[in-house]
Protein backbone atom coordinates (compact mmCIF):
# COMPACT_ATOMS: atom_id res chain seq x y z
CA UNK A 1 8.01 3.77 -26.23
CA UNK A 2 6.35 5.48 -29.09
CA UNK A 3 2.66 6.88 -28.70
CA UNK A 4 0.18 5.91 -30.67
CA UNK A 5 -1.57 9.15 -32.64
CA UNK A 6 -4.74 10.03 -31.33
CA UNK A 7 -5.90 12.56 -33.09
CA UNK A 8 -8.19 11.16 -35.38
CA UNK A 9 -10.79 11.20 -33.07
CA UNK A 10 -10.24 14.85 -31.93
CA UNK A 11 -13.48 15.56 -30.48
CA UNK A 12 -13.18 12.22 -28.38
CA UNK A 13 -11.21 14.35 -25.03
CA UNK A 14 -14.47 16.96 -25.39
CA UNK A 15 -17.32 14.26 -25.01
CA UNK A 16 -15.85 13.01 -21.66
CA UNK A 17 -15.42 15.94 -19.00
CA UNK A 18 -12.64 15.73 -16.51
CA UNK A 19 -10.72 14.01 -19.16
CA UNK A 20 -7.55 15.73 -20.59
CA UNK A 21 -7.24 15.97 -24.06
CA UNK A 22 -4.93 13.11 -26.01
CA UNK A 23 -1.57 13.76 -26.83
CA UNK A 24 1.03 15.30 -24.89
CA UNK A 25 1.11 14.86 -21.40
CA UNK A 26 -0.04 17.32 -18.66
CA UNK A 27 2.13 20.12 -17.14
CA UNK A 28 4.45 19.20 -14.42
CA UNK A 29 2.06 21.37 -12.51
CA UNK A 30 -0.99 19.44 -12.85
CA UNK A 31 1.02 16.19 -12.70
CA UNK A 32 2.41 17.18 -9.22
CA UNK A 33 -1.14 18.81 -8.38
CA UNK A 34 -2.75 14.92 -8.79
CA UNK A 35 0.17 13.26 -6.71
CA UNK A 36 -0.26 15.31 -4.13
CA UNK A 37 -4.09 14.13 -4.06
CA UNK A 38 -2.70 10.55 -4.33
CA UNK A 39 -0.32 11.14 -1.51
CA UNK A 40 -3.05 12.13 0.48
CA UNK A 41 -5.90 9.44 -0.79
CA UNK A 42 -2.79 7.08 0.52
CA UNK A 43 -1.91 8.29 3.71
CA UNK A 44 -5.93 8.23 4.78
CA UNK A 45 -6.32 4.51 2.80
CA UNK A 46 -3.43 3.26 5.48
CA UNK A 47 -4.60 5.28 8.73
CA UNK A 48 -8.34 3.70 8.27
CA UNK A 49 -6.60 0.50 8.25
CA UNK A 50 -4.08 1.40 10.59
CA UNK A 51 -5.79 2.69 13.58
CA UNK A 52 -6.88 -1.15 15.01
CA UNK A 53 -3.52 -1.66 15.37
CA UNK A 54 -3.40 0.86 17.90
CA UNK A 55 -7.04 0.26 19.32
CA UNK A 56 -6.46 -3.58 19.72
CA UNK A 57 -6.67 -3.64 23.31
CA UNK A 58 -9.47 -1.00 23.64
CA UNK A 59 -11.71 -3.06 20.85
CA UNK A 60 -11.01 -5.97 22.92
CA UNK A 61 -12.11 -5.04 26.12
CA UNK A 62 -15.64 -3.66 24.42
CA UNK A 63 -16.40 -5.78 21.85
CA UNK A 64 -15.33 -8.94 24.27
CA UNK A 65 -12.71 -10.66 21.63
CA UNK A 66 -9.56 -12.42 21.88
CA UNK A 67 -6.73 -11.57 20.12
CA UNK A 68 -6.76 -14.32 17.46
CA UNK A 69 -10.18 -12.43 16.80
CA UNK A 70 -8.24 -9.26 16.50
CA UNK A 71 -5.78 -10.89 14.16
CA UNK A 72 -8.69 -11.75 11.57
CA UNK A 73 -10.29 -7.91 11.58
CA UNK A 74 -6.22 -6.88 11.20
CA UNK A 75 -6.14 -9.38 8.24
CA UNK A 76 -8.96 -11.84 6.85
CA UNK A 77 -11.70 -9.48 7.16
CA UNK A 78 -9.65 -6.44 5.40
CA UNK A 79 -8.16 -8.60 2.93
CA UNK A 80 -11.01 -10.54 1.58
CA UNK A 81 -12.60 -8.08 -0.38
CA UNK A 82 -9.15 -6.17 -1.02
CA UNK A 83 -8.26 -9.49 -2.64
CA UNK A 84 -10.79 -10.34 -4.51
CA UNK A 85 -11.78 -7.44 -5.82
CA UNK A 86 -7.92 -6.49 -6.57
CA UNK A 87 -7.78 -8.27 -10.22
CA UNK A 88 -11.48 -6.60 -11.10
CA UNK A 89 -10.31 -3.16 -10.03
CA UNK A 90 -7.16 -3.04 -11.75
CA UNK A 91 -8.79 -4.09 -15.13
CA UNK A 92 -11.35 -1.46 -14.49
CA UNK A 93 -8.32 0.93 -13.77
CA UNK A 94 -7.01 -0.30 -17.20
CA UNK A 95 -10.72 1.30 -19.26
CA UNK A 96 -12.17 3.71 -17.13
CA UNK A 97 -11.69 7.28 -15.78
CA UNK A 98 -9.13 6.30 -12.94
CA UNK A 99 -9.64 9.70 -11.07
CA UNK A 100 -13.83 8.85 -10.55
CA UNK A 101 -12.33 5.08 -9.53
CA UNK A 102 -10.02 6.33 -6.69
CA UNK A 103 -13.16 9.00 -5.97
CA UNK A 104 -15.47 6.28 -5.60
CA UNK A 105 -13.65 3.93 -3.71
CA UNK A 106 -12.15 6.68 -1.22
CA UNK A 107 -15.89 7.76 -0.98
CA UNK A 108 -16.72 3.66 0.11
CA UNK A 109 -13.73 2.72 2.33
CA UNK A 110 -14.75 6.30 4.64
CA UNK A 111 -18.36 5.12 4.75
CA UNK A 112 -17.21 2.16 5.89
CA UNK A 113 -14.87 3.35 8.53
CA UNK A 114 -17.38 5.16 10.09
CA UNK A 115 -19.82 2.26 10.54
CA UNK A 116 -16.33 0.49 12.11
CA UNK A 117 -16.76 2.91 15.03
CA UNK A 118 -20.53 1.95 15.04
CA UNK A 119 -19.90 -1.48 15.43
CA UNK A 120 -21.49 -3.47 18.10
CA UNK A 121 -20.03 -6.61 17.53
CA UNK A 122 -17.46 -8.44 16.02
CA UNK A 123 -19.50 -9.85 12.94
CA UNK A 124 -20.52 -5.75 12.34
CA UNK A 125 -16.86 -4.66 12.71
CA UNK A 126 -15.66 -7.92 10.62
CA UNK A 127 -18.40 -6.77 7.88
CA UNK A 128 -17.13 -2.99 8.10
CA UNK A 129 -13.90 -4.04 7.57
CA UNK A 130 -14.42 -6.03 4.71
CA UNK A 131 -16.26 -3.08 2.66
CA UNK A 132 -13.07 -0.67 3.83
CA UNK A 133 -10.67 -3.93 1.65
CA UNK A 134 -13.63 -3.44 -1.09
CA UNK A 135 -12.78 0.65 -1.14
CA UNK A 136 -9.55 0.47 -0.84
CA UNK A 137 -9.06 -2.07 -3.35
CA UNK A 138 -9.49 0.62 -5.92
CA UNK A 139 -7.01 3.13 -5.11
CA UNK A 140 -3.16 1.55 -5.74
CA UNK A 141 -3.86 -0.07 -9.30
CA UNK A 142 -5.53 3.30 -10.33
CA UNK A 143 -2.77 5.45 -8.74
CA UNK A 144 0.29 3.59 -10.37
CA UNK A 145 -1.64 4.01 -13.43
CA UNK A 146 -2.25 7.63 -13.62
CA UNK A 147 1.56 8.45 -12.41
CA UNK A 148 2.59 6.40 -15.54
CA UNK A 149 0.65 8.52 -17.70
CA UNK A 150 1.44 12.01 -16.07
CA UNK A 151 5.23 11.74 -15.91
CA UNK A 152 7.83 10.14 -18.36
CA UNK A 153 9.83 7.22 -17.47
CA UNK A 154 12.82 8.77 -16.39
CA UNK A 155 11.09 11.02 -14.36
CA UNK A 156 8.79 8.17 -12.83
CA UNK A 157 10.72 7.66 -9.57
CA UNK A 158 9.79 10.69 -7.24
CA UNK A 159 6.40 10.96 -8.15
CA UNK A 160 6.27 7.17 -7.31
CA UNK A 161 7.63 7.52 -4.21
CA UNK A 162 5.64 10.64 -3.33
CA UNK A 163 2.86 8.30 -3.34
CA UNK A 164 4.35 5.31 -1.19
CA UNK A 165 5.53 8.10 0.95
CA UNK A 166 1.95 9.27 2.13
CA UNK A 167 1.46 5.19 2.47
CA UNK A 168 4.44 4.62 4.49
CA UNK A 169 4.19 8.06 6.40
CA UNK A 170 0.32 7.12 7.64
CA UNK A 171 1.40 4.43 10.14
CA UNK A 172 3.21 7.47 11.82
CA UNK A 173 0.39 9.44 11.36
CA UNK A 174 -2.24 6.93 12.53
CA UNK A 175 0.39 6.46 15.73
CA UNK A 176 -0.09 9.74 16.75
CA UNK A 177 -3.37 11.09 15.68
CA UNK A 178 -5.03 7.82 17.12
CA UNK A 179 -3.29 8.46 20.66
CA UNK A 180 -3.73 12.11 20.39
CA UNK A 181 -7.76 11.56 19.72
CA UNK A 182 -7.90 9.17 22.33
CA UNK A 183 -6.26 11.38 24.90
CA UNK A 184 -8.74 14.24 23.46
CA UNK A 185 -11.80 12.22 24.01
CA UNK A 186 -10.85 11.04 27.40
CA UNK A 187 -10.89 14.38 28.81
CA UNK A 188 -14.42 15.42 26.64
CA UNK A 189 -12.88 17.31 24.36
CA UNK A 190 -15.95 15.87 21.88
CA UNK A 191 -18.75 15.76 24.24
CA UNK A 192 -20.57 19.11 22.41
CA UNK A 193 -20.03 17.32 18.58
CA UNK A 194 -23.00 15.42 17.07
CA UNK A 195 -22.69 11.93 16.16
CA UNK A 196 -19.51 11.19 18.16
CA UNK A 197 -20.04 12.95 21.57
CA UNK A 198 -21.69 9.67 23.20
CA UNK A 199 -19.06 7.11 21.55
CA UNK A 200 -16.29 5.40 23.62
CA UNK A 201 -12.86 7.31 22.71
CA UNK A 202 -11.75 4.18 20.08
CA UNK A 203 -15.61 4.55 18.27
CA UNK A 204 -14.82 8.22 17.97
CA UNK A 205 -11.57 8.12 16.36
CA UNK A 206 -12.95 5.27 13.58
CA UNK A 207 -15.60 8.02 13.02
CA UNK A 208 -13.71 11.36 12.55
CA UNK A 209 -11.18 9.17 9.97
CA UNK A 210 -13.91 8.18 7.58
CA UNK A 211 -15.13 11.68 7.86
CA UNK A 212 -12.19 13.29 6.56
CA UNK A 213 -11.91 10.56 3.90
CA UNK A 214 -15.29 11.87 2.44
CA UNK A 215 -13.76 15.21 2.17
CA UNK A 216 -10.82 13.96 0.68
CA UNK A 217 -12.52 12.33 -2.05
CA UNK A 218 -14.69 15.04 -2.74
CA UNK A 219 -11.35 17.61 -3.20
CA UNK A 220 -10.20 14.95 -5.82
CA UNK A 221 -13.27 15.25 -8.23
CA UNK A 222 -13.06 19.27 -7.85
CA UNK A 223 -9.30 20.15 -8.02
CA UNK A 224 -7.91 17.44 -10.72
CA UNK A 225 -8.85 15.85 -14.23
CA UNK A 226 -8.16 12.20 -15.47
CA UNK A 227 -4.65 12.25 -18.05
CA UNK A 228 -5.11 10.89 -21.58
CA UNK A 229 -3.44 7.73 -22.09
CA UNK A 230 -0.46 7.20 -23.39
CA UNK A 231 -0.54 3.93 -25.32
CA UNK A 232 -4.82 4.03 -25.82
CA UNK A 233 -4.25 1.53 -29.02
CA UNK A 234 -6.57 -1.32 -28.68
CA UNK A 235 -5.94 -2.86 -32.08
CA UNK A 236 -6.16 -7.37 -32.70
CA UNK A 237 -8.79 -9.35 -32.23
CA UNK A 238 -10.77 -8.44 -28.69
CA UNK A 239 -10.18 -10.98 -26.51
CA UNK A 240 -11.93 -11.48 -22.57
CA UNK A 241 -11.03 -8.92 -19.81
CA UNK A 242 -7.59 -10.42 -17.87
CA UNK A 243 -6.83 -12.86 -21.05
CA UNK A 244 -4.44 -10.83 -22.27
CA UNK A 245 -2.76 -9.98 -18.60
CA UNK A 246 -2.68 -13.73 -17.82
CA UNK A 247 -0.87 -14.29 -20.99
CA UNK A 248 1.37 -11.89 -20.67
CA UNK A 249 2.34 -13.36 -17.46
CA UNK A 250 2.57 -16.57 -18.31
CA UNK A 251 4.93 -15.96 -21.18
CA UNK A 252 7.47 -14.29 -18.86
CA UNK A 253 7.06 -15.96 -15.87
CA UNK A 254 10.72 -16.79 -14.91
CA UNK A 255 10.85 -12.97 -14.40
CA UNK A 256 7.00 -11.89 -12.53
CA UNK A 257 6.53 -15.02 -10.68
CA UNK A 258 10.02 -14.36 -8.80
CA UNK A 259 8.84 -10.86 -8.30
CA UNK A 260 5.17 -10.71 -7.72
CA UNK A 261 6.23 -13.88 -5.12
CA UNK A 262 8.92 -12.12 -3.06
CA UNK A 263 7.25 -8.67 -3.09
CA UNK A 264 3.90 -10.55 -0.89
CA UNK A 265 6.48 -12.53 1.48
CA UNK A 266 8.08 -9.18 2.18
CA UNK A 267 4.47 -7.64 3.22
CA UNK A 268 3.64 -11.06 5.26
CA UNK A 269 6.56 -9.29 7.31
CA UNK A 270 5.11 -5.88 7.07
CA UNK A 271 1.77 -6.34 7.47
CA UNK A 272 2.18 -8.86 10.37
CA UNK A 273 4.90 -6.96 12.47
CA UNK A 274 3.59 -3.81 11.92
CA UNK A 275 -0.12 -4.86 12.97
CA UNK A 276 1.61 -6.27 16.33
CA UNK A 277 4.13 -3.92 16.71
CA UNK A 278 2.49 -1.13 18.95
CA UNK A 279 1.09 -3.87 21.11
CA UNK A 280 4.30 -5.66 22.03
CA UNK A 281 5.51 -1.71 22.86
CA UNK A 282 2.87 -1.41 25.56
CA UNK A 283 2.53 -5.01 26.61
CA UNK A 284 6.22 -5.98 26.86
CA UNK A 285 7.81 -2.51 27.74
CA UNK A 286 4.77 -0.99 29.49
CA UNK A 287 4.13 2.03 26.58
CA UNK A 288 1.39 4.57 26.85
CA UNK A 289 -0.94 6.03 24.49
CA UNK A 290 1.51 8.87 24.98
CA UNK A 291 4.09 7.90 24.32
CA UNK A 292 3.24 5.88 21.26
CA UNK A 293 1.52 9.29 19.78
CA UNK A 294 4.87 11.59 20.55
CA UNK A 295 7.72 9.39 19.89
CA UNK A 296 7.16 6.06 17.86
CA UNK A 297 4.14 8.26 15.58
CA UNK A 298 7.10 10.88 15.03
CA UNK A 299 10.11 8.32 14.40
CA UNK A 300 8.02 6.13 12.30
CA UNK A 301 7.01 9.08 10.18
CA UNK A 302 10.90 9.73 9.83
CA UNK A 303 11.72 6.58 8.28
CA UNK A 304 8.51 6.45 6.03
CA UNK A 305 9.84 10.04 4.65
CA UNK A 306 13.52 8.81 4.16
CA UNK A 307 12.74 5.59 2.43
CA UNK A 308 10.35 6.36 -0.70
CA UNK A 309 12.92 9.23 -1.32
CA UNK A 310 15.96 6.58 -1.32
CA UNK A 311 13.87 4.41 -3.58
CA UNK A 312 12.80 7.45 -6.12
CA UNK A 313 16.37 8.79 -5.96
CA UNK A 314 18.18 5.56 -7.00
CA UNK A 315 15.77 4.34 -9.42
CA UNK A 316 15.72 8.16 -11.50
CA UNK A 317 19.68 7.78 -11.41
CA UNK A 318 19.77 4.43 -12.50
CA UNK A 319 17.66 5.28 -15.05
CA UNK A 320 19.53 8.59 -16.19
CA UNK A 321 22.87 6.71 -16.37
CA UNK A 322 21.27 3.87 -18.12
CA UNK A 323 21.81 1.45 -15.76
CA UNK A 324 18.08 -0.92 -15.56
CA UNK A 325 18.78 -3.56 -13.74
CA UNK A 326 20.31 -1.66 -10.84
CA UNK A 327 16.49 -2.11 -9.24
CA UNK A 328 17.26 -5.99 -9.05
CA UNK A 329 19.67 -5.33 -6.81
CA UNK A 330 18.13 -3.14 -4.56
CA UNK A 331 15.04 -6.02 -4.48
CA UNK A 332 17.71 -8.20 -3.79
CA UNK A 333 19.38 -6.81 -0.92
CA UNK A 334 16.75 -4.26 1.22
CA UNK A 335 14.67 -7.20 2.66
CA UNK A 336 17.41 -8.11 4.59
CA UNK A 337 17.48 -4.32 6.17
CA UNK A 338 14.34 -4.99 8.03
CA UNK A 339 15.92 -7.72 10.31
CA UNK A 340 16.51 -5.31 12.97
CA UNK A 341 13.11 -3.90 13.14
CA UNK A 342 11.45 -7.65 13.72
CA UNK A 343 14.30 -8.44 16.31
CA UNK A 344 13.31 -5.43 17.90
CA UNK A 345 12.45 -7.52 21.10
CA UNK A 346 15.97 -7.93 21.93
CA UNK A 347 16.25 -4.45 23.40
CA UNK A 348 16.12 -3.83 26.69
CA UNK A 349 15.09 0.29 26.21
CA UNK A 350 11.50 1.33 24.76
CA UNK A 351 13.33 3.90 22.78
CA UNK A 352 15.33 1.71 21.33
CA UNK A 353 13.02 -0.71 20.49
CA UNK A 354 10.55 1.48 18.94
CA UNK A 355 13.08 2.91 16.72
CA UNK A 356 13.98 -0.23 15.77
CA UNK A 357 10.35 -1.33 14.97
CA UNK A 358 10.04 2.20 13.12
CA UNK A 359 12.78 1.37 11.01
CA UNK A 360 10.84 -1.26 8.91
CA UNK A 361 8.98 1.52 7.34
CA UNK A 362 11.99 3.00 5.39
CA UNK A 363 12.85 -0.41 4.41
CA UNK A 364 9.33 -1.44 2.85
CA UNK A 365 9.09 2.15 0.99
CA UNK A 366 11.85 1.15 -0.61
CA UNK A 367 11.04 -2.09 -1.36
CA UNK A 368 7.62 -0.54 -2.45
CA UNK A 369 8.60 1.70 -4.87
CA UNK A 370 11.39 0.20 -6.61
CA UNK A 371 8.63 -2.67 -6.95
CA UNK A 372 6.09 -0.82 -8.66
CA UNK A 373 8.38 1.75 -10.72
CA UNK A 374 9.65 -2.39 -12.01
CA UNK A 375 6.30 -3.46 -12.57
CA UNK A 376 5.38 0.15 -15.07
CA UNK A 377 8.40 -0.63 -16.63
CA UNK A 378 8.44 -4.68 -17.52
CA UNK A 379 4.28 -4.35 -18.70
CA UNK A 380 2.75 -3.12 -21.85
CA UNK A 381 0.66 0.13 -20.78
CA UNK A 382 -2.50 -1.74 -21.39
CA UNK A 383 -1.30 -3.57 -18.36
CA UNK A 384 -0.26 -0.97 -15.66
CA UNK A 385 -3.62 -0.52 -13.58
CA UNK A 386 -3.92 -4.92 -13.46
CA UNK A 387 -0.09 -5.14 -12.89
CA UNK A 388 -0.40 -3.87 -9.51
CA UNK A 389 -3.91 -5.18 -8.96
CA UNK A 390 -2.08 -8.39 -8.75
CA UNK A 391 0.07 -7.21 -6.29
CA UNK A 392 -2.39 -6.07 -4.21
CA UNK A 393 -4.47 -9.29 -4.47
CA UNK A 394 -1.33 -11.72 -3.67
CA UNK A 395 -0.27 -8.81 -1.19
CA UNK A 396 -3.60 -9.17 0.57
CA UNK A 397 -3.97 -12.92 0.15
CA UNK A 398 -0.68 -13.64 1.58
CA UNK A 399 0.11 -10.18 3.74
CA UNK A 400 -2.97 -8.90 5.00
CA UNK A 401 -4.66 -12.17 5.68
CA UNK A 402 -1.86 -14.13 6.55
CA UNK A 403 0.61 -11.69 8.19
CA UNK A 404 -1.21 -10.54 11.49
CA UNK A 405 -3.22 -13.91 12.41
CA UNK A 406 0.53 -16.15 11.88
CA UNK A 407 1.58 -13.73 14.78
CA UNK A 408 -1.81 -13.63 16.85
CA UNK A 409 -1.74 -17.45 16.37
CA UNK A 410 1.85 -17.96 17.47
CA UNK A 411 1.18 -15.68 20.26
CA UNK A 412 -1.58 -17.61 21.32
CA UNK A 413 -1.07 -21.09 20.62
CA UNK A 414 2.50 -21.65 20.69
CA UNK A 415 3.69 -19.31 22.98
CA UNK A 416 0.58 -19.35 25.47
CA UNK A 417 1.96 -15.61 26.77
CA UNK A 418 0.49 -12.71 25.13
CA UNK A 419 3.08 -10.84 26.54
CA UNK A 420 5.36 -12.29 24.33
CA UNK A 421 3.92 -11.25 21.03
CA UNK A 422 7.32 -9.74 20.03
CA UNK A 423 8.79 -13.04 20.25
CA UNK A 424 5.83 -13.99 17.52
CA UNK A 425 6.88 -11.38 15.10
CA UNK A 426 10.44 -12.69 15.13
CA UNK A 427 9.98 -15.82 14.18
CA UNK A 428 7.04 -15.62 12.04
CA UNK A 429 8.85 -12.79 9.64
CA UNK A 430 11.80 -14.48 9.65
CA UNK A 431 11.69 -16.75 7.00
CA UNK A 432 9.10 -14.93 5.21
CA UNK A 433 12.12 -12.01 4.91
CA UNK A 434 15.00 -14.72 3.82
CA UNK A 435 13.02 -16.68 0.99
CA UNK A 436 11.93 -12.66 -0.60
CA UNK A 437 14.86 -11.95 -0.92
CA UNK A 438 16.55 -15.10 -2.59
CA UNK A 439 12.94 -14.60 -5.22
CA UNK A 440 14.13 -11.30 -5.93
CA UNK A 441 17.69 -12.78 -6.68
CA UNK A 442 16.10 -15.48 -8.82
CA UNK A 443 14.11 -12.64 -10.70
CA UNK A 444 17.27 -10.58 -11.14
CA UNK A 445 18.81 -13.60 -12.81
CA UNK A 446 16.24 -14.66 -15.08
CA UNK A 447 15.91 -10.73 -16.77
CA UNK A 448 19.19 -10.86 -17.25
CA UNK A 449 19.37 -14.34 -18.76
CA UNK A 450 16.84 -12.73 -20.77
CA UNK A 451 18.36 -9.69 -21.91
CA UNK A 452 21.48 -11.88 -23.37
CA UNK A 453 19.16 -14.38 -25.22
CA UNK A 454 16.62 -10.75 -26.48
CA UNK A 455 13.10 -13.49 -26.12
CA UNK A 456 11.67 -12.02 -23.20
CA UNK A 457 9.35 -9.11 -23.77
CA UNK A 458 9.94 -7.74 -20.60
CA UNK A 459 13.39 -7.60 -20.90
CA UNK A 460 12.82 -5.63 -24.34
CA UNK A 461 10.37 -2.90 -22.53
CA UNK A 462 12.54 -2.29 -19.74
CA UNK A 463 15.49 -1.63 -22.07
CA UNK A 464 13.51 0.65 -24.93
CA UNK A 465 12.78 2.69 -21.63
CA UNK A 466 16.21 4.26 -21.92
CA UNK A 467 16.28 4.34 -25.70
């Protein structure tokens, strides 16, 4: 799409520092210089999130909760803030420097991590968790965003999944840093550092994560700038923040309900196995800290590095050979990939069943990134930041929230066996991963009913992209 001269306001870039100037976009260099700050704001958003999953029975035992207790810090108390504040964040992504957004909310979720290691109850931990959701809520609609602006359609893809790779590569991470701290503080390998040297091993890990988040997004203010934008036109009649968006939407919902619908079913699965996952390792096959931090951290790692690079490569050559609606397919058919990883009960080998549950990560990377590259391309630019706000927010509202307390509550109240929390994920994410991927059919069908009757207006953006 054509951008819209700037220059008649040339002094404009010079009145707001950090900002690059209008027009072209930056150098590859600089582009690739704020991904890999993204990639890294990612991987530390996941692992502050991450490390209860690996802590559950630790938390439990100190804080005196149950696991359906668990299930709502995994979920409800993350996600209600993340939700909420989703819609507001991604508009503000949409009119504000997006580098001092990601800053500032990097800057909150660390804060807030470190009071979770603080916490000396669950209403504390619950209210830490909820301000970490509040942080974090600013970092994917901004990130998507800026990525839009720094690299041109066709070369969209990697840079994309650069970013969901630090995402997807942080559960390995937060596998094997989490049982590597823990081991560390066992022995008193902290007992001479301030702050942490009196905290039970679980506290001190919570702590030294939001620490290094603070350092993080101080790096980001020093060593990158905020892009111009690349469609900054703002002409018709003003209208209310999210009028527009909802508008938008509505006129082509056969094609973003579909979408926005299947991609939160397929993180119902994600976020609810994955939360559960390293418990049903050590409760059903007996796993150690260990082992959890130097094989499943390692594996998982693996597939979080293959998948965002399957997604970037097939979506840049679709692209190139002009093929668009090759991403509907992929939507279509990669849910159905994670069925091993949630049947991962069935094996009678640890190994075995932690690759299996390691698997998953490939699968939603892909899922991830062919999403959002879909979303940058089927929205006006006005719309990328609140695009995948809305993601986030149904995400959150049906992932976060609902994802890990289905399983705890399955576990607990169906079952009666918390030993048999694998059992849980099975048939919990079952269905979730069968209806996502019939939406994403339905969605692949309506854009191309679309495309043949040339009314839809995302069907028009997607194809100029290749004009």
């Amino acid at each position: 799409m054509a951008t819209p001269p700037l220059a008649s306001n040339p002094g404009a870039a010079d009145a707001a520092p950090g900002i690059t100037p209008p027009g072209a976009r930056p150098s590859p260099a600089r582009g690739w210089v704020m991904v890999g700050m993204l990639f890294l704001a990612g991987i530390l958003s996941v692992i502050d999130r991450a490390a209860l999953n690996i802590l559950v029975d630790p938390v439990r035992a100190d804080l005196g909760i149950s696991d359906e207790q668990i299930g709502l810090l995994q979920g409800l108390a993350f996600g209600l803030f993340y939700a909420f504040m989703g819609l507001p964040m991604g508009l503000l992504a949409d009119r504000i420097s997006r580098r001092n957004l990601i800053a500032g909310g990097i800057a909150l979720w660390s804060l807030a991590t470190i009071g979770s290691g603080l916490a000396q109850s669950f209403g504390w931990l619950f209210a830490a968790r909820l301000l970490v959701g509040l942080g974090e809520a600013a970092l994917g609609p901004a990130a998507i965003s800026l990525i839009a602006d720094l690299f041109a359609p066709e070369r969209r893809g990697r840079p994309i999944s650069v970013y969901m790779m630090g995402q997807g590569l942080a559960n390995g991470i937060a596998i094997s840093v989490t049982g590597i701290l823990i081991a560390a503080a066992g022995t008193g390998a902290f007992a001479h550092l301030p702050l942490i040297a009196q905290l039970a091993p679980w506290r001190s890990v919570f702590v030294i994560f939001g620490s290094l988040g603070l350092v993080a997004a101080a790096a980001l203010l020093l060593l990158t700038r905020e892009p111009a934008r690349q469609d900054a036109s703002t002409g018709g009649r003003a209208r209310a923040p999210g009028a527009a968006e909802a508008a938008y939407l509505w006129r082509n919902r056969a094609i973003l309900v579909p979408l926005y619908l299947a991609f939160a079913l397929v993180f119902t699965v994600g976020y609810g196995s994955m939360s559960w996952a390293p418990t049903m390792l050590i409760r059903s096959y007996g796993a150690e800290p260990g082992f959890l931090a130097s094989f499943l951290g390692p594996v998982s790692m693996a597939f979080s590095a293959i998948g965002p690079l399957i997604g970037g490569t097939l979506l840049d050559r679709s692209m190139r050979s002009g093929k668009t609606m090759a991403r509907f397919a992929i939507l279509s058919i990669a849910p159905l990939f994670a069925l091993p990883s949630i049947f991962a009960v069935l094996s009678h080998d640890l190994h075995l069943a932690s690759v299996l549950v390691a698997s998953s990560n490939a699968v939603f990377s892909v899922i991830g990134t062919v999403m959002f590259a879909t979303l940058q391309s089927v929205v006006p630019p006005r719309m990328r930041g609140s695009s995948i706000s809305l993601t986030l927010v149904l995400n959150t509202i049906l992932g976060a929230s609902l994802g890990p307390l289905l399983v705890a509550m399955f576990t607990q109240r169906v079952l009666h066996d918390e030993t048999m929390v694998g059992w849980s994920i099975a048939w919990v994410c079952l269905p979730f991963l069968l209806v996502a991927a019939s939406l994403y059919a339905l969605a692949w069908r309506a854009m191309r009913r679309a495309r043949a009757s040339g009314t839809s207006e995302c069907a028009t953006l997607l194809d100029n992209e290749i004009e």
